[in-house]
Protein backbone atom coordinates (compact mmCIF):
# COMPACT_ATOMS: atom_id res chain seq x y z
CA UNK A 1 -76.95 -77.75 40.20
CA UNK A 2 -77.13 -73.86 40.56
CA UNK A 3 -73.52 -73.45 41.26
CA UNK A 4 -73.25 -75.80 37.80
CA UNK A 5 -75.99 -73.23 36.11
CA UNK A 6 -74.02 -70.06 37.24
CA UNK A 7 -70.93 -71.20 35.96
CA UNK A 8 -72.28 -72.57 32.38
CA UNK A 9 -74.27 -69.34 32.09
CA UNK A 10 -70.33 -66.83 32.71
CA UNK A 11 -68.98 -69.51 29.99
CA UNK A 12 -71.63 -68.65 27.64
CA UNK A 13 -71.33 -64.61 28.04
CA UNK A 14 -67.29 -65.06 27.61
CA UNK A 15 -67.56 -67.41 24.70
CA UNK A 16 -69.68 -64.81 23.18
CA UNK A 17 -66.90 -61.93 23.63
CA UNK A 18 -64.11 -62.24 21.26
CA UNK A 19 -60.42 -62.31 22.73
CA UNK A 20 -59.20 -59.04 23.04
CA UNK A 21 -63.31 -57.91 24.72
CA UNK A 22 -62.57 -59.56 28.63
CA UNK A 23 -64.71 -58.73 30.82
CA UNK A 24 -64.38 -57.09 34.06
CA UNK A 25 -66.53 -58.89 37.45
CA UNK A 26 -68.93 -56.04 37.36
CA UNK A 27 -69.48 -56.47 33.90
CA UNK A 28 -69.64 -60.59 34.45
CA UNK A 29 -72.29 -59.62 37.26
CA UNK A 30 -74.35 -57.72 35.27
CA UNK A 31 -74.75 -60.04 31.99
CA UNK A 32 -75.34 -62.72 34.30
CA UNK A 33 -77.41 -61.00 36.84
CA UNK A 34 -75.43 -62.12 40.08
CA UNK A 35 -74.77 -59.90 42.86
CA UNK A 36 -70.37 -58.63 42.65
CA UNK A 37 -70.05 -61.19 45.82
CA UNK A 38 -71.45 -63.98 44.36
CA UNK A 39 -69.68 -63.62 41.00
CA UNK A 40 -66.06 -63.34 43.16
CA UNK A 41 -66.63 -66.51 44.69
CA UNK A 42 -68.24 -68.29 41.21
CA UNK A 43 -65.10 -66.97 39.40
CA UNK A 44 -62.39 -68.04 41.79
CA UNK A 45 -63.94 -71.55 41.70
CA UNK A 46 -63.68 -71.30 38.31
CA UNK A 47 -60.10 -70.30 37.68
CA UNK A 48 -58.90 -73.22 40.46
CA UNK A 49 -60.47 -75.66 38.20
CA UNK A 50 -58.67 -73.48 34.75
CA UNK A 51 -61.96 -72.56 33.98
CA UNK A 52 -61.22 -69.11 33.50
CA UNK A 53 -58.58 -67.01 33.49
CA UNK A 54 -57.68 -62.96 34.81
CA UNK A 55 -55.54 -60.54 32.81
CA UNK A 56 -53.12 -59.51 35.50
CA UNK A 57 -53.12 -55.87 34.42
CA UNK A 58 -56.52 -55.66 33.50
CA UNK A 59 -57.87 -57.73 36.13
CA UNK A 60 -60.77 -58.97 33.43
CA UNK A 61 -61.87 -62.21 32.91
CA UNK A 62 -61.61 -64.67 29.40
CA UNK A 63 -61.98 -68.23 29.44
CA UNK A 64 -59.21 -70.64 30.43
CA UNK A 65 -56.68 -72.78 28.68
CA UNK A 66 -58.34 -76.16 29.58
CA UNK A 67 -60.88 -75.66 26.88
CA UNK A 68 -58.49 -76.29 23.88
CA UNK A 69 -55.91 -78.52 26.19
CA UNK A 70 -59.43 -80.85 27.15
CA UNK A 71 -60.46 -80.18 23.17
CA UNK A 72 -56.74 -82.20 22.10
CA UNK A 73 -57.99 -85.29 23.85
CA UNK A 74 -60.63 -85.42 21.15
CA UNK A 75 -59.24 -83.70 18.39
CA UNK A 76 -59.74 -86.76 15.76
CA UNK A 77 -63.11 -85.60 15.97
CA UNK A 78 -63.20 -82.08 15.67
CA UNK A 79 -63.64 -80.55 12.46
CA UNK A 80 -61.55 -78.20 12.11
CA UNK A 81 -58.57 -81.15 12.61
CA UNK A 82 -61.08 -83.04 10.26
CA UNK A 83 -60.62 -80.04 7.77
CA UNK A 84 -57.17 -79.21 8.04
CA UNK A 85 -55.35 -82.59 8.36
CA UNK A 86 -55.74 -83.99 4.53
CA UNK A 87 -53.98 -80.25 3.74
CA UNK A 88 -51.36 -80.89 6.46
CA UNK A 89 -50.86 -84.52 4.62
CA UNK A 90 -50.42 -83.09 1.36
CA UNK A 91 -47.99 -80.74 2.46
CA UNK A 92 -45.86 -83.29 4.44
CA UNK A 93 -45.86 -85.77 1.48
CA UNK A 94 -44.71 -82.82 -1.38
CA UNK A 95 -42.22 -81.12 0.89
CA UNK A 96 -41.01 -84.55 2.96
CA UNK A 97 -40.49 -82.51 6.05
CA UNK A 98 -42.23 -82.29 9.30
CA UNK A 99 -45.47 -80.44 9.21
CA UNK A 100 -47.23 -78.67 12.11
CA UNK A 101 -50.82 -76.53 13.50
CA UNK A 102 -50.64 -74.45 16.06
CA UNK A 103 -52.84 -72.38 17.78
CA UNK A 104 -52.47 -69.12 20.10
CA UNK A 105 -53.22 -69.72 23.90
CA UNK A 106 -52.42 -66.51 25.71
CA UNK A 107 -48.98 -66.17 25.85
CA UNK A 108 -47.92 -69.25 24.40
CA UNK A 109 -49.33 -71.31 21.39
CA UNK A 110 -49.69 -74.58 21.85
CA UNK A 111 -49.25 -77.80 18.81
CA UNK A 112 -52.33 -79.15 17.98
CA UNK A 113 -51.34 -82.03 14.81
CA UNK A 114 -48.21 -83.14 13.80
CA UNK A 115 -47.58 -84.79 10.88
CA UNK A 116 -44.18 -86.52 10.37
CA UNK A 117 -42.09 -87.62 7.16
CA UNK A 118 -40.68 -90.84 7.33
CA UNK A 119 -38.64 -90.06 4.45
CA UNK A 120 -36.74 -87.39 6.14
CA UNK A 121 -33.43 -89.11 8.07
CA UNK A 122 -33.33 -85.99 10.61
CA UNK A 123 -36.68 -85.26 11.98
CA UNK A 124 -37.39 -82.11 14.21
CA UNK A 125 -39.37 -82.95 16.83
CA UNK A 126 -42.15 -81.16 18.64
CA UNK A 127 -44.27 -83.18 20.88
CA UNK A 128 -48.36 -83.01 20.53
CA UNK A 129 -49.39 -80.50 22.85
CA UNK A 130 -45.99 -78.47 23.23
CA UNK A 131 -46.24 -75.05 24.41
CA UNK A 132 -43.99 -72.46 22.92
CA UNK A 133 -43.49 -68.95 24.21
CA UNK A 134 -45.38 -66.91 21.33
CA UNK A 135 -42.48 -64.70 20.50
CA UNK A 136 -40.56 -67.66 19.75
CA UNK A 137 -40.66 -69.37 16.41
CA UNK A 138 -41.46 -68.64 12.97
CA UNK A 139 -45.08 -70.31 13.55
CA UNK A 140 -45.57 -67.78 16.82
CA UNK A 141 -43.85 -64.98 14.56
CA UNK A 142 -46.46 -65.44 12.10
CA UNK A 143 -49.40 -65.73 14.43
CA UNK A 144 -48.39 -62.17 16.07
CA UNK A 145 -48.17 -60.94 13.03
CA UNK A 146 -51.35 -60.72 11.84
CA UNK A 147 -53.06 -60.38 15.17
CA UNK A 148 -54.49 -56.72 15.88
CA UNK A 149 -51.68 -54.60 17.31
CA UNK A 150 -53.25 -54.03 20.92
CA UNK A 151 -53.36 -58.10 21.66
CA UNK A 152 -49.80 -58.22 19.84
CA UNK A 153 -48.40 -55.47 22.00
CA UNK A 154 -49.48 -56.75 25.09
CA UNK A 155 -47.92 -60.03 24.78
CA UNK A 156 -44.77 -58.84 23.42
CA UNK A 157 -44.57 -56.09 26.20
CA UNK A 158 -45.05 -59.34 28.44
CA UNK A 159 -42.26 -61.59 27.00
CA UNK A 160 -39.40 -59.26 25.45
CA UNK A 161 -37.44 -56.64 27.30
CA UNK A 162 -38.07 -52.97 26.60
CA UNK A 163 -34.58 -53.13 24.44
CA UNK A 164 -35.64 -55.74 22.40
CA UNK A 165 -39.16 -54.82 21.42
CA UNK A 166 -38.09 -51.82 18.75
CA UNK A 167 -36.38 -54.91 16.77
CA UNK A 168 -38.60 -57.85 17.43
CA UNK A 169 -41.70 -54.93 16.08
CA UNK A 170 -39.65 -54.59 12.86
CA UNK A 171 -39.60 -58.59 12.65
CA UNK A 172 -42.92 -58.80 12.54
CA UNK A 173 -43.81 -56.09 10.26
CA UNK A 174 -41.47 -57.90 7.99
CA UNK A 175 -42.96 -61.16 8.16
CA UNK A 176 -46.54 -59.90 7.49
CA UNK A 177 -45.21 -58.03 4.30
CA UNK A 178 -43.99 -61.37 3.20
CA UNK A 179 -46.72 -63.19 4.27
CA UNK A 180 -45.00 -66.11 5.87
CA UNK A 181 -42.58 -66.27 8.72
CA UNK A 182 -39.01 -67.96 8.96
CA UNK A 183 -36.82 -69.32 12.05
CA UNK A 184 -33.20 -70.16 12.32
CA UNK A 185 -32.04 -72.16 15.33
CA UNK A 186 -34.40 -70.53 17.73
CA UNK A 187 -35.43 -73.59 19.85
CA UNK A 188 -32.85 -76.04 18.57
CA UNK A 189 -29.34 -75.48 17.35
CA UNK A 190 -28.99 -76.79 13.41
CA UNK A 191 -33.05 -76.80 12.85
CA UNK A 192 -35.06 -74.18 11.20
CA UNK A 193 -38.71 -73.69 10.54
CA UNK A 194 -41.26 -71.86 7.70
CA UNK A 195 -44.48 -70.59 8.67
CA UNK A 196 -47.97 -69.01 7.36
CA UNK A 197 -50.64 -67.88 9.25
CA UNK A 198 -54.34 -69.28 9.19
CA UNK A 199 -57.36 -66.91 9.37
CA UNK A 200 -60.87 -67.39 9.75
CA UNK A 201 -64.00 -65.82 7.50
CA UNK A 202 -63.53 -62.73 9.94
CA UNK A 203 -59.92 -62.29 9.16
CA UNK A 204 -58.93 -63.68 12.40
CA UNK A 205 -55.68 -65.64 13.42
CA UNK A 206 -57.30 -68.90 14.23
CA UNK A 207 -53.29 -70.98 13.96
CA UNK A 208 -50.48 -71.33 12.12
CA UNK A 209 -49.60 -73.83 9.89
CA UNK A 210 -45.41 -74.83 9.89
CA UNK A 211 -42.40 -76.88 7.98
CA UNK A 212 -39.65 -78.04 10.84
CA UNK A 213 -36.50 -78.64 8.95
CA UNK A 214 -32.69 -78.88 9.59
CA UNK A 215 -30.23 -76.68 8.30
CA UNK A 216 -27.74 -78.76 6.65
CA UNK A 217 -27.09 -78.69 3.17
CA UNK A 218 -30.14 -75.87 2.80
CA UNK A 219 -30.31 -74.51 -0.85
CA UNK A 220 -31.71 -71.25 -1.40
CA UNK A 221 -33.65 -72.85 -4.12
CA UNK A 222 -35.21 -75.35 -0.87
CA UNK A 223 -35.56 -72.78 0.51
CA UNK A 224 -37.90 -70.72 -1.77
CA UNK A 225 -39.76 -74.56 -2.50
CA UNK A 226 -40.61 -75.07 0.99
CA UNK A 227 -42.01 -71.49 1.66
CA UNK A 228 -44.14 -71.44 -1.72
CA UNK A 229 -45.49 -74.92 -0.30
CA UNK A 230 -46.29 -73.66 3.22
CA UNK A 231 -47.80 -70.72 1.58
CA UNK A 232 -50.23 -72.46 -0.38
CA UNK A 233 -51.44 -74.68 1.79
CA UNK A 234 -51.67 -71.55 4.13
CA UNK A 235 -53.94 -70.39 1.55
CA UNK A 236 -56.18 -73.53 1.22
CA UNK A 237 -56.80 -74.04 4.82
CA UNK A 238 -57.91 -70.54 5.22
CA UNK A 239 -60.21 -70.68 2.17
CA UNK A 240 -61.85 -73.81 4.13
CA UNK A 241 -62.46 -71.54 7.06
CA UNK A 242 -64.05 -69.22 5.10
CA UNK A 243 -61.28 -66.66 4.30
CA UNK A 244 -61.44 -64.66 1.17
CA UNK A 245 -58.96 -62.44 1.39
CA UNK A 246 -58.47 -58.42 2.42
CA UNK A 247 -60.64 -57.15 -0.42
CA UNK A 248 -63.95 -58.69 0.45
C-alpha cells in the first residue's frame, strides 16, 4: 500500500505541472518528500509499467502515454468525446468525408474518434488508436503549429534532419497564419487531408480536428468547402472547451 501511496502521490505533483514544466528526480523528491534513492527506484517502477516517462535530454520526468492509451478503452464516456462527437457528426454528414480527433502524445499524436461517411465510395482509413509521427500530416502540422515554440522545437529537432527543419519551420508558420493545415499524399499516395487545431480556455493545443479525403477529381472550389467546414467546426469545439479567442 505505501509503494501504491508513493506512486499516486508523483502522479498527482506531475498532473499538476503542465507539459512543457517536467520535473527533474530532485525536484520529484522534494514535492513528494522522499529521499533521491527512494524516488529512483519508485520512478523506474513506474516507467516499466508506462507510468511515467524521462525526456532523454533533459532527463526529467512527465507522465506516461498509458494514461490517454488506457483513457481510449473508455472514451464513450469521457466528456470531452461526449462534447466533441455530435460536432465531429455534423461535420462528417455536411462534408461526406471521413472525419477525425487527434491528440498530441509526445512525439506522435495518436486518433482518438473516427467518424466515417458511408456515402463516400473511397474511404481513407486510419485505425482508432493510430499513432502518427507529429511532423507528419496536416492534423500533426496543425497541432505544432500552435504549440509554444520551445515544445515545437524540440520535437521537430527530434524527427526532421537539420536540412529540413529551415523549410518544415516555414510550413508551420504558414499554416498558423491560415489557421488550418493541409496534406497531400503524405501517408498514402492519392489521399489528402484538412486540418484545424483545438484549444482549450488557456489557449492550449488540446487536438486536432481533420477531413481524410482522396485526391481525385478535387475542385478548388472542394477544396475551399471542406476547409471552411473543418474550420468552423474547429471553432465550435474550441468554444465548448472554453476558448474565446486571442483577445480575451
Amino acid at each position: 500500500m505505501q509503494s501504491i501511496d508513493r506512486a499516486m502521490n508523483v502522479i498527482k505533483v506531475l498532473v499538476s505541472n503542465s507539459s512543457e514544466n517536467w520535473l527533474s528526480i530532485t525536484e520529484l523528491s522534494q514535492e513528494c518528500e522522499l529521499p533521491v534513492s527512494s524516488m529512483h527506484r519508485l520512478l523506474k517502477a513506474m516507467s516499466k509499467h508506462g507510468l511515467i516517462q524521462q525526456d532523454g535530454q533533459s532527463k526529467q520526468y512527465g507522465l506516461g502515454n498509458i494514461w490517454l492509451e488506457n483513457g481510449l478503452r473508455m472514451y464513450d464516456k469521457m466528456d470531452y468525446i461526449s462534447q466533441i462527437r455530435p460536432e465531429l457528426e455534423r461535420l462528417m454528414n455536411k462534408v461526406e468525408e471521413s472525419v477525425y480527433l487527434s491528440q498530441p502524445i509526445g512525439m506522435e499524436s495518436l486518433v482518438i474518434e473516427r467518424i466515417d461517411s458511408e456515402k463516400s465510395q473511397i474511404r481513407v482509413y486510419d485505425q482508432l488508436g493510430s499513432r502518427v509521427p507529429m511532423h507528419i500530416g496536416a492534423a500533426n502540422k496543425v497541432m505544432l503549429a500552435y504549440m509554444p515554440y520551445n515544445q515545437a522545437k524540440k520535437i521537430v529537432d527530434a524527427l526532421l534532419p537539420i536540412q529540413e527543419r529551415a523549410a518544415f519551420w516555414d510550413i508551420l508558420q504558414e499554416t498558423k497564419k491560415k489557421g488550418y493545415g493541409i496534406s497531400h499524399s503524405e501517408r498514402t499516395e492519392g489521399t489528402c487531408s484538412v486540418a484545424v487545431p483545438i484549444l482549450n480556455h488557456f489557449g492550449e493545443v488540446h487536438g486536432a480536428v481533420s477531413i481524410g479525403f482522396v485526391s481525385f477529381n478535387l475542385t478548388e472550389d472542394r477544396l475551399e468547402f471542406l476547409i471552411e467546414n473543418v474550420m468552423e467546426t474547429g471553432n465550435r469545439v474550441s468554444s465548448k472547451l472554453g476558448y474565446r479567442g486571442v483577445n480575451e
